[in-house]
N, C-alpha and C. Protein backbone atom coordinates (compact mmCIF):
# COMPACT_ATOMS: atom_id res chain seq x y z
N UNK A 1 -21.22 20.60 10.32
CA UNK A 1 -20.41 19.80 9.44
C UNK A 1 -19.77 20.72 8.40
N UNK A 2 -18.96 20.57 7.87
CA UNK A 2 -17.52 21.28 7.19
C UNK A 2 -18.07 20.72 5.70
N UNK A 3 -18.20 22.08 5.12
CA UNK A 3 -18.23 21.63 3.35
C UNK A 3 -17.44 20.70 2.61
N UNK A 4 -16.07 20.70 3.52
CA UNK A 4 -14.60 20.44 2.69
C UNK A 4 -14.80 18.57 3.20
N UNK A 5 -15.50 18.41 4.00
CA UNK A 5 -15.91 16.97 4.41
C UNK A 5 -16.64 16.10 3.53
N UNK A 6 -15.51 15.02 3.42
CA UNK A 6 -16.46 13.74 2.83
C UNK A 6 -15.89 12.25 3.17
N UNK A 7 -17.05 11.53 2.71
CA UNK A 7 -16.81 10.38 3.55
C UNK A 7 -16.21 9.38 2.56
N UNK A 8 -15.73 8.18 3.15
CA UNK A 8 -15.34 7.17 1.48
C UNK A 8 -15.83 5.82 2.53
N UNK A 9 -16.06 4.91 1.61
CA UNK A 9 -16.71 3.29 1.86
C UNK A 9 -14.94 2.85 2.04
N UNK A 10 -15.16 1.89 2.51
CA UNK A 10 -13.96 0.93 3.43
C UNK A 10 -14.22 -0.37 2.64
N UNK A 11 -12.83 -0.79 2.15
CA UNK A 11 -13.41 -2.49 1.92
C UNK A 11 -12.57 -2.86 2.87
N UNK A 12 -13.29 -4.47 2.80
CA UNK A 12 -13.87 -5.41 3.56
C UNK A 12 -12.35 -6.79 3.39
N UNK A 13 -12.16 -6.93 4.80
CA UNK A 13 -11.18 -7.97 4.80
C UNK A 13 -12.07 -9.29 3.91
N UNK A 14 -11.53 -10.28 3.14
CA UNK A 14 -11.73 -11.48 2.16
C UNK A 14 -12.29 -10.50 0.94
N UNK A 15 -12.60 -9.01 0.92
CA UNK A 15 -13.30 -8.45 -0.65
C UNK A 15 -12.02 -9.00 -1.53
N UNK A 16 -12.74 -8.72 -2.82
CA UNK A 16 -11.54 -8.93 -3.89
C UNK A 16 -10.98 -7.53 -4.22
N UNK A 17 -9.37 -7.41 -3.99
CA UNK A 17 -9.43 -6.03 -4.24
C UNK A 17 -9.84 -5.09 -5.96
N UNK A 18 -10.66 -3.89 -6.09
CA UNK A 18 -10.91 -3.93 -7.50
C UNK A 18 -9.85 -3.76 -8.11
N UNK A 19 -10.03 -3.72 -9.36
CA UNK A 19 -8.82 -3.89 -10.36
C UNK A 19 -8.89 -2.76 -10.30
N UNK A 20 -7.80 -1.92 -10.53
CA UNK A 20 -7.09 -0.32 -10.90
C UNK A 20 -5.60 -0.54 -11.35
N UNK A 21 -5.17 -0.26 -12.58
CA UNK A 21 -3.88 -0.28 -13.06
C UNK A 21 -3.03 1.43 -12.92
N UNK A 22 -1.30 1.24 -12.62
CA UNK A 22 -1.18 2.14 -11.88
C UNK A 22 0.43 2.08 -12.63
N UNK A 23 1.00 2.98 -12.95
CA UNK A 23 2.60 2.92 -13.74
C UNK A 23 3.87 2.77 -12.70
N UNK A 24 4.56 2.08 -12.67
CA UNK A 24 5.56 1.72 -12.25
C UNK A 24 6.41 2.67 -12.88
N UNK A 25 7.77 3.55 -12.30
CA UNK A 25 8.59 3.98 -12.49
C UNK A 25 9.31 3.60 -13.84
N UNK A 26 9.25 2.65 -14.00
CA UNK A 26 10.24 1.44 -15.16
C UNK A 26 9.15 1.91 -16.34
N UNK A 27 8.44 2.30 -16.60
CA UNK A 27 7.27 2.54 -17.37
C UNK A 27 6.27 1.49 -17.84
N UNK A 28 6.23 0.46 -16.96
CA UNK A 28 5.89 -0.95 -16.84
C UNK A 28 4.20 -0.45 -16.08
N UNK A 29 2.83 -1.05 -16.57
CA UNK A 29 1.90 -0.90 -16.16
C UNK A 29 1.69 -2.08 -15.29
N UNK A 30 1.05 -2.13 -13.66
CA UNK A 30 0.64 -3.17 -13.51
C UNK A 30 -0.36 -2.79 -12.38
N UNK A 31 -1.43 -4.07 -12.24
CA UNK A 31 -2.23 -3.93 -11.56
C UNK A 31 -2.21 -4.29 -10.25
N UNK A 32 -2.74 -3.67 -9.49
CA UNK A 32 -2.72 -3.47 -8.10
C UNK A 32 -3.26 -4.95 -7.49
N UNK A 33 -2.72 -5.18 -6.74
CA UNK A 33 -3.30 -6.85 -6.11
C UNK A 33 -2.55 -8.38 -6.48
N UNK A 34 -2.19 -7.89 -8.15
CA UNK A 34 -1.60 -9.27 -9.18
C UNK A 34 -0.21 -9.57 -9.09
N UNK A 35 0.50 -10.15 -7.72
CA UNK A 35 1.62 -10.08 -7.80
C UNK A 35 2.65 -10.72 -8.84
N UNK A 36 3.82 -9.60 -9.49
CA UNK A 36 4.34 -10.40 -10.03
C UNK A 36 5.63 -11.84 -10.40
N UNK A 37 5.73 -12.06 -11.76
CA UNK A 37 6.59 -12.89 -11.19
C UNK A 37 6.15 -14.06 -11.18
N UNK A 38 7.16 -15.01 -9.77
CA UNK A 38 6.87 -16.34 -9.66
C UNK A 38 6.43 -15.98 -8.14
N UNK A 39 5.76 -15.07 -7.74
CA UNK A 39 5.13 -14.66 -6.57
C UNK A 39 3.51 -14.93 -6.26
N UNK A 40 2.81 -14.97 -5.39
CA UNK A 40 1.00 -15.93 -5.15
C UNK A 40 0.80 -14.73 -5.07
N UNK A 41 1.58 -13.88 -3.84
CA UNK A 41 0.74 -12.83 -2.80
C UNK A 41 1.67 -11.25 -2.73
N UNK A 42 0.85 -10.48 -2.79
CA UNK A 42 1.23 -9.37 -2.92
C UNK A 42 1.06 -8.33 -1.84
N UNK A 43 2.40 -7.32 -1.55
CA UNK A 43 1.84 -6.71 -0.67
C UNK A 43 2.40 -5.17 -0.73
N UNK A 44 1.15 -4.39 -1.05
CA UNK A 44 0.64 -3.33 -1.54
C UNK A 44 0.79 -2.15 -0.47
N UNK A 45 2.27 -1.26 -0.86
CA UNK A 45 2.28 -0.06 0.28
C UNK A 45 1.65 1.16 -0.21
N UNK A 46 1.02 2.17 0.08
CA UNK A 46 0.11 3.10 -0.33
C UNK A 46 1.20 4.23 0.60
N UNK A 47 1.56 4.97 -0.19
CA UNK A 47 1.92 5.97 0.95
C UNK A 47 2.13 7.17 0.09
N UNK A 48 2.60 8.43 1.34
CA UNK A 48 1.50 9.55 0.92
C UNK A 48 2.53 10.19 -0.35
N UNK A 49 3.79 10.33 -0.55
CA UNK A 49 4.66 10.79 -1.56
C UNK A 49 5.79 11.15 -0.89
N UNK A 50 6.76 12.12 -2.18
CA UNK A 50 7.99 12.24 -1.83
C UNK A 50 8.02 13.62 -1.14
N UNK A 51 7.09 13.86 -0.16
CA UNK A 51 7.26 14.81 0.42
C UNK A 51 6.82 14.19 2.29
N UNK A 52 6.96 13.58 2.30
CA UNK A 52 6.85 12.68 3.42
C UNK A 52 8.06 11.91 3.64
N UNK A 53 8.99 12.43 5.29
CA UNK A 53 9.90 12.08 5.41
C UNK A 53 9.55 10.96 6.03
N UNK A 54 8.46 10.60 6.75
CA UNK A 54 8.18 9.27 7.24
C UNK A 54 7.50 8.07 6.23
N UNK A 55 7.29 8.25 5.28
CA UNK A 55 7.15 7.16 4.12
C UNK A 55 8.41 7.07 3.74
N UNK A 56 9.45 8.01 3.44
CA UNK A 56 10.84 7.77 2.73
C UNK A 56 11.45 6.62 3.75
N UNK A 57 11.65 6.86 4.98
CA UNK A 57 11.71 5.88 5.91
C UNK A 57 11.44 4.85 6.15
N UNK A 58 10.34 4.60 6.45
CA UNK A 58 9.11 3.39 5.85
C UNK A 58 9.53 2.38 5.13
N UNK A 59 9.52 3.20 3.60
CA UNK A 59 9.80 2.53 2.51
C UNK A 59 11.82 1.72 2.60
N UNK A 60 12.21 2.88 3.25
CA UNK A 60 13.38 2.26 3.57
C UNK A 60 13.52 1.18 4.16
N UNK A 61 13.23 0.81 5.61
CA UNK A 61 12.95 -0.12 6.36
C UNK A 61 12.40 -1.51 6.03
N UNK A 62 10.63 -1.01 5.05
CA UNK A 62 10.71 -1.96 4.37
C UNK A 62 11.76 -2.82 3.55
N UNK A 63 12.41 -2.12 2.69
CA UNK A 63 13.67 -3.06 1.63
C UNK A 63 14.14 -3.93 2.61
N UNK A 64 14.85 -3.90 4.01
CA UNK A 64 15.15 -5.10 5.13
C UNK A 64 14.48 -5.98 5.13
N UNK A 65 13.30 -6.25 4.30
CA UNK A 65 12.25 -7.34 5.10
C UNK A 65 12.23 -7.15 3.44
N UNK A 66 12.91 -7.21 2.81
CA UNK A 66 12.74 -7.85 1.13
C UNK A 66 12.82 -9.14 0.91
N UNK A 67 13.63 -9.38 1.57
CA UNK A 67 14.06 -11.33 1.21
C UNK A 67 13.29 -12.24 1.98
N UNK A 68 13.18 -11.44 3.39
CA UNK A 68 12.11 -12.28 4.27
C UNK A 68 10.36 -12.64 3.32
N UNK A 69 9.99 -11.41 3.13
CA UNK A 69 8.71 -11.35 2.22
C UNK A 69 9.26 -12.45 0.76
N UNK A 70 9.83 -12.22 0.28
CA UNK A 70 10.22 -13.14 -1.14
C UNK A 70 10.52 -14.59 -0.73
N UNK A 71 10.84 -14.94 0.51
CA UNK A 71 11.13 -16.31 0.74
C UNK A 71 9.69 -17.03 1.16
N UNK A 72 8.60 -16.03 1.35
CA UNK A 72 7.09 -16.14 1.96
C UNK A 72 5.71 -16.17 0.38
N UNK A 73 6.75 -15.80 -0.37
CA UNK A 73 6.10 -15.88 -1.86
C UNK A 73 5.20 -14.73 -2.02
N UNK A 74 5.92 -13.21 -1.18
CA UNK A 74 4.96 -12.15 -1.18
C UNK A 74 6.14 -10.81 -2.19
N UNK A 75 5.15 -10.27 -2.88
CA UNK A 75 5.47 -9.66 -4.23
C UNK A 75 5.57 -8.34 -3.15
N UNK A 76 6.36 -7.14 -3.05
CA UNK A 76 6.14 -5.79 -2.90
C UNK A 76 5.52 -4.97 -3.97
N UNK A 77 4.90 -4.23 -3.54
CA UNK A 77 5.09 -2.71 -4.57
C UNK A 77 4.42 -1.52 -3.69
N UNK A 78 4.97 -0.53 -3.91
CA UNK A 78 4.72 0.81 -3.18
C UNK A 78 4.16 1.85 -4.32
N UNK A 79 3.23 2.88 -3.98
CA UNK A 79 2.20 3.46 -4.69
C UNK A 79 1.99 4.39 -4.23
N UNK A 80 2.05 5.55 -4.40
CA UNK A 80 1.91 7.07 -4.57
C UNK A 80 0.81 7.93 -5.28
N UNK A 81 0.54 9.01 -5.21
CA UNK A 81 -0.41 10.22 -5.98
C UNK A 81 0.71 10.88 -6.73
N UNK A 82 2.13 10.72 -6.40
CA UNK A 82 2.55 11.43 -7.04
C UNK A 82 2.94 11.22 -8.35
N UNK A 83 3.52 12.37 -9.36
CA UNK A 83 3.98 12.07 -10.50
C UNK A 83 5.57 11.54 -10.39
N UNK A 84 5.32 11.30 -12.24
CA UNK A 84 6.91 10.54 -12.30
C UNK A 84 7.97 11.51 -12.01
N UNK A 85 7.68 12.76 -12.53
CA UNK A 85 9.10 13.52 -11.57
C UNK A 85 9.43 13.91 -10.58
N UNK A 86 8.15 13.55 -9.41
CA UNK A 86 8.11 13.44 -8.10
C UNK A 86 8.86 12.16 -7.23
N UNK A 87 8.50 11.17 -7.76
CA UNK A 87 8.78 9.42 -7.86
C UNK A 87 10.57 9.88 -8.28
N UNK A 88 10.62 10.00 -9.28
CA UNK A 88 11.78 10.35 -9.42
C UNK A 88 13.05 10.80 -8.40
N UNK A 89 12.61 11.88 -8.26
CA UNK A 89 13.07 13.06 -6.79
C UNK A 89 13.10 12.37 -5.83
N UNK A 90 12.30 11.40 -5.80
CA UNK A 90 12.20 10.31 -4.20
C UNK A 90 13.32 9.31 -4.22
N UNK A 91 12.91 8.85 -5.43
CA UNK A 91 14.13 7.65 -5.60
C UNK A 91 15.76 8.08 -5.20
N UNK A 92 15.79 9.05 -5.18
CA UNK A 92 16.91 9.73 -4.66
C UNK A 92 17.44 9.16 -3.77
N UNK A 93 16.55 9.55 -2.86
CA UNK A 93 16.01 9.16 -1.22
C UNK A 93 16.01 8.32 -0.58
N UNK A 94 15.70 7.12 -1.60
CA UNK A 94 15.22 5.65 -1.32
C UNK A 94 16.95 4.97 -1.68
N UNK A 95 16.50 3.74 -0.74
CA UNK A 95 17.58 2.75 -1.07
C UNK A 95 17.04 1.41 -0.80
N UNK A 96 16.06 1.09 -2.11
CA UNK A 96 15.05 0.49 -2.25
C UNK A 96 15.18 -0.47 -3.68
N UNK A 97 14.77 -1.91 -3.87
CA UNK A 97 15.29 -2.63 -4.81
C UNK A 97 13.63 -2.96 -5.57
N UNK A 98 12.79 -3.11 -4.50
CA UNK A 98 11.27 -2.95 -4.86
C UNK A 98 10.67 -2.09 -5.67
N UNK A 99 9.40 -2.59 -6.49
CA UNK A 99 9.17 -2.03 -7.76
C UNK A 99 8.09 -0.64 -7.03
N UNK A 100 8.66 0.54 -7.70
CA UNK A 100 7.50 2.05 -6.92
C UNK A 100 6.70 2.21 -8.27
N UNK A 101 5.21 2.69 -7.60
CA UNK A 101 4.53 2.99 -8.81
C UNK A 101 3.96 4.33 -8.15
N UNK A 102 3.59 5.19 -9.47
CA UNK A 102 3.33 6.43 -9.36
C UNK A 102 1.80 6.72 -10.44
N UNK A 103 1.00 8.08 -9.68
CA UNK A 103 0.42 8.35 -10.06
C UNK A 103 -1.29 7.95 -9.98
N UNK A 104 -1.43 7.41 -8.57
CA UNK A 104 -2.80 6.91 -8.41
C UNK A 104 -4.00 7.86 -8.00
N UNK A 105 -4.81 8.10 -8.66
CA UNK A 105 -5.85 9.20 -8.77
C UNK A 105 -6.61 9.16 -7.50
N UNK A 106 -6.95 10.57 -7.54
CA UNK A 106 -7.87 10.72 -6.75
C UNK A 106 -8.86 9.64 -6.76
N UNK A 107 -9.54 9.48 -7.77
CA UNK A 107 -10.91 8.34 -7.75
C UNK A 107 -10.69 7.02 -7.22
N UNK A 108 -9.08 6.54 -7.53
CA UNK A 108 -8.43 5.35 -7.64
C UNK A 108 -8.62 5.20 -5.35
N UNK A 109 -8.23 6.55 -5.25
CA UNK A 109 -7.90 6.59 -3.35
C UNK A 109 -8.85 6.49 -2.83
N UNK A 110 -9.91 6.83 -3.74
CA UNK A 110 -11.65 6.90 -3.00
C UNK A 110 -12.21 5.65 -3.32
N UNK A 111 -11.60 4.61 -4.53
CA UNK A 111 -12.19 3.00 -4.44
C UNK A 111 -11.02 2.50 -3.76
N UNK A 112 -10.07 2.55 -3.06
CA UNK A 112 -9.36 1.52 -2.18
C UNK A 112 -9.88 2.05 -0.41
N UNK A 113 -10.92 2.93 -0.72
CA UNK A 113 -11.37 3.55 0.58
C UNK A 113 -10.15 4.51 1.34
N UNK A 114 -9.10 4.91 0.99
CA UNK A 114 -8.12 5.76 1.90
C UNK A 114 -8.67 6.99 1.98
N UNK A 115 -8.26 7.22 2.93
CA UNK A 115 -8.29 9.09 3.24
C UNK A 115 -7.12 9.94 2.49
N UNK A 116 -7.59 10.91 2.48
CA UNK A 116 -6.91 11.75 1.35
C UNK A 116 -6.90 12.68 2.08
N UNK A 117 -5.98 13.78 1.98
CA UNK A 117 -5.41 15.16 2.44
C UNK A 117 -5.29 15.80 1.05
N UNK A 118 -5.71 17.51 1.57
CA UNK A 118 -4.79 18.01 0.51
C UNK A 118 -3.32 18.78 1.29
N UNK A 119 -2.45 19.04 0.97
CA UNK A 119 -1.21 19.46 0.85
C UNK A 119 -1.32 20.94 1.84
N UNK A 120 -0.80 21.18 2.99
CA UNK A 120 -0.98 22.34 3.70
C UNK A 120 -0.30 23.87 2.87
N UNK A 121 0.61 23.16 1.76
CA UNK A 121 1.32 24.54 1.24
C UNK A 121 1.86 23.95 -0.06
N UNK A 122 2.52 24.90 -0.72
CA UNK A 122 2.64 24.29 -2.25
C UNK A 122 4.37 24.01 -2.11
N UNK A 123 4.80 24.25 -0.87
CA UNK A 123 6.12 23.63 -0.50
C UNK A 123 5.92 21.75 -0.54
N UNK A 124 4.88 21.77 0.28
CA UNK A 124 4.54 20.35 0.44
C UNK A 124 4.49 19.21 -0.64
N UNK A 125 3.20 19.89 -1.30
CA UNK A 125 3.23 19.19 -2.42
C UNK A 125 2.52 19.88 -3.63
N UNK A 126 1.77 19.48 -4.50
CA UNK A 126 0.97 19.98 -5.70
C UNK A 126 -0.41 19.45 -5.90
N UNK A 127 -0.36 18.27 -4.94
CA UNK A 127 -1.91 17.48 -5.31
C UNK A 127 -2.40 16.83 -3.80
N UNK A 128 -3.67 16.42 -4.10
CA UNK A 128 -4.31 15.92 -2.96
C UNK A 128 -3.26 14.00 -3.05
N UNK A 129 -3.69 14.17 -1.64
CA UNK A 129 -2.60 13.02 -1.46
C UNK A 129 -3.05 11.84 -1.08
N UNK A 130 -2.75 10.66 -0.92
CA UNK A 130 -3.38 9.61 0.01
C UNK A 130 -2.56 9.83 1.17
N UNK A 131 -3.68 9.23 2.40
CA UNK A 131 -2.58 8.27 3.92
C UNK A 131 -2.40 7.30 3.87
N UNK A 132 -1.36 6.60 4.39
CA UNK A 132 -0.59 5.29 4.38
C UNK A 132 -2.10 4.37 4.55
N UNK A 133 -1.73 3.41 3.59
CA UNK A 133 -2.40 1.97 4.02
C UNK A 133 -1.31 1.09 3.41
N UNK A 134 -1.58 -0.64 4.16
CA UNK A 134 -1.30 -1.63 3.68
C UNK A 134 -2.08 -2.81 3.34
N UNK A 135 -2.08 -3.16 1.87
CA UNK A 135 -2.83 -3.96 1.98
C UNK A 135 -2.65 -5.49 1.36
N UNK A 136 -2.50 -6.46 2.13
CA UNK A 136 -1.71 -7.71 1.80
C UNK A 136 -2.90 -8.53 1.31
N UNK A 137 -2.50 -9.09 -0.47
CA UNK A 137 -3.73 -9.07 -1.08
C UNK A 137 -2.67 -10.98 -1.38
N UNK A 138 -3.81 -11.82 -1.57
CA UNK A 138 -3.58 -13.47 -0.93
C UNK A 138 -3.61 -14.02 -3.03
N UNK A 139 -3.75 -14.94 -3.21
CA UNK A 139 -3.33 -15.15 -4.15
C UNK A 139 -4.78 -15.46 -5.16
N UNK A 140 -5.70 -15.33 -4.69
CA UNK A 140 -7.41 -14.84 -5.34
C UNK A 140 -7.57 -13.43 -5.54
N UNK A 141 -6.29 -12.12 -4.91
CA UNK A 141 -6.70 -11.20 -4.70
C UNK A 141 -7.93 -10.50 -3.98
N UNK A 142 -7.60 -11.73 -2.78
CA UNK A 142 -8.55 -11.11 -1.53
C UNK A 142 -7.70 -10.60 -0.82
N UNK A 143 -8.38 -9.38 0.20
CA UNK A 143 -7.62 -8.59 1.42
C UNK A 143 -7.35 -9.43 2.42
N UNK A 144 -6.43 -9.73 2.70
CA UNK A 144 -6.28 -11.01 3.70
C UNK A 144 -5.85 -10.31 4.76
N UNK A 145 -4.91 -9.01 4.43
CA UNK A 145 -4.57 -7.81 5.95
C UNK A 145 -4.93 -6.76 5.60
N UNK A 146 -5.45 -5.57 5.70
CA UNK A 146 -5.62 -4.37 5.69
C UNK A 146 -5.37 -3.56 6.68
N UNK A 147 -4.70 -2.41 6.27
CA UNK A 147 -4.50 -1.06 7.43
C UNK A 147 -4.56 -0.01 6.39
N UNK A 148 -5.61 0.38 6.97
CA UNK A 148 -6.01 1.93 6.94
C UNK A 148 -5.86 3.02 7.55
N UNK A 149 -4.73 3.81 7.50
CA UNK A 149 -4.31 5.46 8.34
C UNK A 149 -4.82 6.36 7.46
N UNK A 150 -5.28 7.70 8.86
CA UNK A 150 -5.50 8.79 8.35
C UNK A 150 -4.43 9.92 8.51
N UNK A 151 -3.29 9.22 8.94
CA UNK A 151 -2.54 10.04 8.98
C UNK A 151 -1.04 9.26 9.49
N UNK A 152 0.18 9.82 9.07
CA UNK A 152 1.31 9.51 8.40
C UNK A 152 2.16 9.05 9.89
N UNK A 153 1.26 9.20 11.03
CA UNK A 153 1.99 8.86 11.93
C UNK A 153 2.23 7.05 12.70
N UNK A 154 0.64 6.63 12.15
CA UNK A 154 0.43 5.40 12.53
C UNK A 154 0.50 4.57 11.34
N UNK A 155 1.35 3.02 11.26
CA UNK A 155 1.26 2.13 10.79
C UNK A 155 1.98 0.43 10.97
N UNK A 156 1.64 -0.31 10.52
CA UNK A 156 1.80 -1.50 10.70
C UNK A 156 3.06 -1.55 11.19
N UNK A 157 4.40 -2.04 11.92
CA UNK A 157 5.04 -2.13 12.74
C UNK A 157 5.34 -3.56 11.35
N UNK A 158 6.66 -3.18 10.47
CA UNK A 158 7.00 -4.06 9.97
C UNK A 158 7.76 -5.41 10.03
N UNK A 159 7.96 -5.57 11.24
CA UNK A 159 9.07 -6.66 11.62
C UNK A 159 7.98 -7.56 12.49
N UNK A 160 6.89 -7.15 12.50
CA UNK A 160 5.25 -7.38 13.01
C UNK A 160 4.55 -8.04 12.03
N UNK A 161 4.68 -7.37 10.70
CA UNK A 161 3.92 -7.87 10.13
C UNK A 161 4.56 -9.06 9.38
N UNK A 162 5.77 -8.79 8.62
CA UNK A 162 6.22 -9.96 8.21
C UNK A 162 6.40 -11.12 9.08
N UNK A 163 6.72 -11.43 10.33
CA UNK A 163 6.31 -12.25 11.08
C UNK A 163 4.88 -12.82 11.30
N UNK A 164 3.85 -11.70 11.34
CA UNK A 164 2.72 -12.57 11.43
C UNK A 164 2.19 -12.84 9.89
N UNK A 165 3.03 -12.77 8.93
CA UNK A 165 2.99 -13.58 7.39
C UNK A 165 3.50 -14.96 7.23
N UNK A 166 4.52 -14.66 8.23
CA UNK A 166 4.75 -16.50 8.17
C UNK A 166 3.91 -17.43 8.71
N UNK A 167 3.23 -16.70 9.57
CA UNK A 167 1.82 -17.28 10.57
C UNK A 167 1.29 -17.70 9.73
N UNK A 168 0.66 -17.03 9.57
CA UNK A 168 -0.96 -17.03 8.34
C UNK A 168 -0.72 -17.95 7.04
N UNK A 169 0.23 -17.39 6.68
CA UNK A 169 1.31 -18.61 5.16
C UNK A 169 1.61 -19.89 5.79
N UNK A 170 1.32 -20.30 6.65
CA UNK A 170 2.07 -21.46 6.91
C UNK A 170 1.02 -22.41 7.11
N UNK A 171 0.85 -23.08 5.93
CA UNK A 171 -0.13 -23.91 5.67
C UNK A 171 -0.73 -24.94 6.88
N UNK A 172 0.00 -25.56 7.97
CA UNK A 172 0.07 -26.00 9.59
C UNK A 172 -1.28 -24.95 9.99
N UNK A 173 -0.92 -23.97 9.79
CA UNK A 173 -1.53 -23.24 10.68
C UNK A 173 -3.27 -23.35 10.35
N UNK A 174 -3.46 -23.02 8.87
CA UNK A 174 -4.72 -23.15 8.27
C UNK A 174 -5.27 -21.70 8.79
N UNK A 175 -4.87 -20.84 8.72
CA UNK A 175 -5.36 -19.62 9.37
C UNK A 175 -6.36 -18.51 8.66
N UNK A 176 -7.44 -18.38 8.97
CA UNK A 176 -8.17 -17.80 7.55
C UNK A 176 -8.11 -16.22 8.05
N UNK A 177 -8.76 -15.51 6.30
CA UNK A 177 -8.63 -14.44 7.00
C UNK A 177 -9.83 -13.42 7.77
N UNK A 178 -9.11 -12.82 8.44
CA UNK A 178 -9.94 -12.38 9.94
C UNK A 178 -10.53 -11.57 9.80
N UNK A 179 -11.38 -10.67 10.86
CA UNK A 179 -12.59 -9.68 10.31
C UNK A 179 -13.65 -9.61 9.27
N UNK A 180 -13.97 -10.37 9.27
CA UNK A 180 -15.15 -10.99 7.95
C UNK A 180 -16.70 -10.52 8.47
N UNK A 181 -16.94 -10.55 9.76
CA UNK A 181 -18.31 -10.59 10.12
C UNK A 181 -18.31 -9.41 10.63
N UNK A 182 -19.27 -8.74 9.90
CA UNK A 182 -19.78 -7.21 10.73
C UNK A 182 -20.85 -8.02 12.06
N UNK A 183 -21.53 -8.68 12.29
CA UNK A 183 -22.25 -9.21 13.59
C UNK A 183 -22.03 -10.00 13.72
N UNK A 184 -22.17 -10.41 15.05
CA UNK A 184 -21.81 -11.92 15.63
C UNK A 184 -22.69 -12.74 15.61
């Protein structure tokens, strides 16, 4: 086993996600899970920074599925390790109307359970980073979807997921949320 190895705890689809407050670009503080607004449900992109051409993407793609999510009563926000003049530099990049927040700690990546990298070169980046997760938090601020990547290649298939939001939201359906029982 590798010194540089460590492990992190995973939460749990229905946990409440913990509270951790995190700065929005706008210099606006808000907490992770509490969507705002006249919004129930929130849904929380974790991705790795502005040195990741496949989050810049991502995040792009997402903004298409802005109005779909807002007509579903689901809040965005996207969340980074990086700093504000990193966030900055990105926004460049982005053509994005959704609120970005910057600056979530190491400790902060190790209580939402993500995996963390550090940076292969100082081209890359400056700090240890998170991998993409999503996590669609219900209007108790329970995990109602979770995805967890360890790496920048795999994630939720967005025209996937907002579709199976109208599922689950659609009160007809009564659909609770899934993965709850570690045994049968």
């Amino acid at each position: 086993m590798s010194n540089n190895t460590t492990y992190t705890e995973k939460l749990h689809p229905s946990s409440i996600l913990p509270e951790m407050t995190v700065s929005r670009f706008d210099g606006k503080a808000v907490v992770l899970g509490e969507a705002q607004g006249d919004f129930d449900w929130q849904l929380v992109i974790v991705y790795r920074g502005q040195h990741c051409p496949l989050c810049t993407q991502y995040l792009n793609q997402l903004e298409t599925f802005k109005d779909e999510l807002s007509a579903l009563n689901v809040d965005v926000l996207a969340v980074s390790g990086d700093s504000k003049a990193q966030l900055e530099s990105h926004l460049e990049k982005l053509d994005i109307s959704f609120p970005t927040a910057y600056g979530l700690t190491v400790e902060q990546m190790q209580t939402l359970g993500l995996f963390i990298s550090n940076p292969r070169s100082e081209q890359e980046t400056d700090h240890a980073f998170p991998e993409p997760a999503v996590f669609v938090l219900n209007q108790d601020r329970q995990i109602q979807v979770i995805d967890i990547a360890n790496n920048p290649f795999i994630r939720p298939d967005l025209s996937m997921l907002v579709k199976c939001l109208k599922w689950i939201r659609d009160p007809e359906k009564n659909y609770p949320i899934r993965g709850t029982k570690a045994f049968l």
